[in-house]
Protein backbone atom coordinates (compact mmCIF):
# COMPACT_ATOMS: atom_id res chain seq x y z
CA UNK A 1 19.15 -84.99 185.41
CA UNK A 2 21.67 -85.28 182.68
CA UNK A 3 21.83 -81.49 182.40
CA UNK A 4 22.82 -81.21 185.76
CA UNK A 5 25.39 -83.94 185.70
CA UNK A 6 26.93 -82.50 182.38
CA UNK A 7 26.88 -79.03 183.81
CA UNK A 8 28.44 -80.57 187.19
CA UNK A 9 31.20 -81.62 184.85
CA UNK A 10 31.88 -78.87 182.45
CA UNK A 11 31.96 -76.88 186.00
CA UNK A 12 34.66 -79.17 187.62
CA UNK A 13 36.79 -79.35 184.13
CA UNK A 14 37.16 -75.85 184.28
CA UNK A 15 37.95 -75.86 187.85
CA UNK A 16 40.43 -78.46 186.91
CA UNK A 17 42.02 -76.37 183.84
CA UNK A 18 42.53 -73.32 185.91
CA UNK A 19 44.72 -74.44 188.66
CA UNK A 20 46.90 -76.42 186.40
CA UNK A 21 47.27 -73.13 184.23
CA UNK A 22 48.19 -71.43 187.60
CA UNK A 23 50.80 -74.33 188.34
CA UNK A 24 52.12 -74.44 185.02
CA UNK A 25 52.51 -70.61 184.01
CA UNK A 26 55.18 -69.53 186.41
CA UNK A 27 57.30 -72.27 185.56
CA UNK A 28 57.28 -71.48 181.65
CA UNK A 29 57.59 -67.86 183.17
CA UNK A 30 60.84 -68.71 184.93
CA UNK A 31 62.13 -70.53 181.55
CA UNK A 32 61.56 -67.29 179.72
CA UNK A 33 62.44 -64.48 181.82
CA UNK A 34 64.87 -66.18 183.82
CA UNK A 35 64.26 -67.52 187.48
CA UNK A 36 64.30 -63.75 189.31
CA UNK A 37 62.36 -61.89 186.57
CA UNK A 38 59.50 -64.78 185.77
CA UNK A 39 57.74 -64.55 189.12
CA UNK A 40 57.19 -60.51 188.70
CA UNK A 41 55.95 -61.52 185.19
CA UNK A 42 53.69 -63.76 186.73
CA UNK A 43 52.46 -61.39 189.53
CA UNK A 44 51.85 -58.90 187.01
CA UNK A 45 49.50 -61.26 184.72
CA UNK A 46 47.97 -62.75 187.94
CA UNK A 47 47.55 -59.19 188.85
CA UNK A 48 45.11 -58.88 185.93
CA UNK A 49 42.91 -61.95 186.91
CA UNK A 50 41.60 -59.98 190.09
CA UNK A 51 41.24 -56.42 187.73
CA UNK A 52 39.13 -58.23 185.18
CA UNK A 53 36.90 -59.83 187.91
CA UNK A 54 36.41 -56.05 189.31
CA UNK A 55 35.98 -54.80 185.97
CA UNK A 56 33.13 -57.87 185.18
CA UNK A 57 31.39 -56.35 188.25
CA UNK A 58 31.02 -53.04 187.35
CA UNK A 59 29.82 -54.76 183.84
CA UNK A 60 27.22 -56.57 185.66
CA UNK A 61 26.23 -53.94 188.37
CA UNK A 62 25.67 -51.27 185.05
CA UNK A 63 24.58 -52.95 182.08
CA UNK A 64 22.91 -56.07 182.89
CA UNK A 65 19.24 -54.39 182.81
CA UNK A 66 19.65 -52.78 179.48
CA UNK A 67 21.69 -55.55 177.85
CA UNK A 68 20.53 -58.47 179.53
CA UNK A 69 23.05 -61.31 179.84
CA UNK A 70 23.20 -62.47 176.22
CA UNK A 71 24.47 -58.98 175.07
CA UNK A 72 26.69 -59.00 178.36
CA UNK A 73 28.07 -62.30 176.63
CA UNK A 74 27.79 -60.96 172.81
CA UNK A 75 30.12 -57.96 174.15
CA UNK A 76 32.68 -60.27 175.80
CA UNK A 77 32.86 -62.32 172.81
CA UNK A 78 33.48 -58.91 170.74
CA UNK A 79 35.98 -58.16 173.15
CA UNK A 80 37.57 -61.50 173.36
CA UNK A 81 37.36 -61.59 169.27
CA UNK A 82 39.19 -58.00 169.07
CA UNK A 83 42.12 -59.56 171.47
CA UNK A 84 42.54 -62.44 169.16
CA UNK A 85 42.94 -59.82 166.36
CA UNK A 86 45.22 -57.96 167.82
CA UNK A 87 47.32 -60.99 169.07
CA UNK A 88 47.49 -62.16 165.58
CA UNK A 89 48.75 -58.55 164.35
CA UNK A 90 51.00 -57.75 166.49
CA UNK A 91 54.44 -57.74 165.33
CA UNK A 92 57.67 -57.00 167.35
């Protein structure tokens, strides 16, 4: 029982953190790119919410019998791990 309640609340936490990220984005957005240019910024990055759902998918729908859903989550934590290196290295 106290799995399920502390699963029922990690689960509506991250419900919670994901619209205020989609309330709070386009505004910072609009203070960076100016009011005009923030929203296509923002349509752009919202863009890639829906391609990396489609691209999780074809993840699932191809590897999840060889891998099994620990290496599924092993390979997005290389992947994630290999953003945060490049984020860190990249210079302008």
């Amino acid at each position: 029982m106290v799995k399920d309640s502390l699963y029922f609340m990690c689960v509506c936490l991250s419900f919670n953190i994901e619209g205020g990220q989609k309330v709070i984005v386009p505004t910072v957005y609009a203070k960076l790119f100016g009011h005009g240019n923030g929203i296509r910024v923002f349509s752009v990055g919202f863009m890639f919410t829906g391609i990396a759902s489609l691209i999780n998918i074809g993840v699932m729908d191809n590897f999840l019998d060889s891998f099994h859903f620990h290496g599924i989550c092993y390979l997005y934590a290389a992947f994630g791990s290999i953003a945060l290196i490049l984020l860190f290295n990249f210079k302008e």
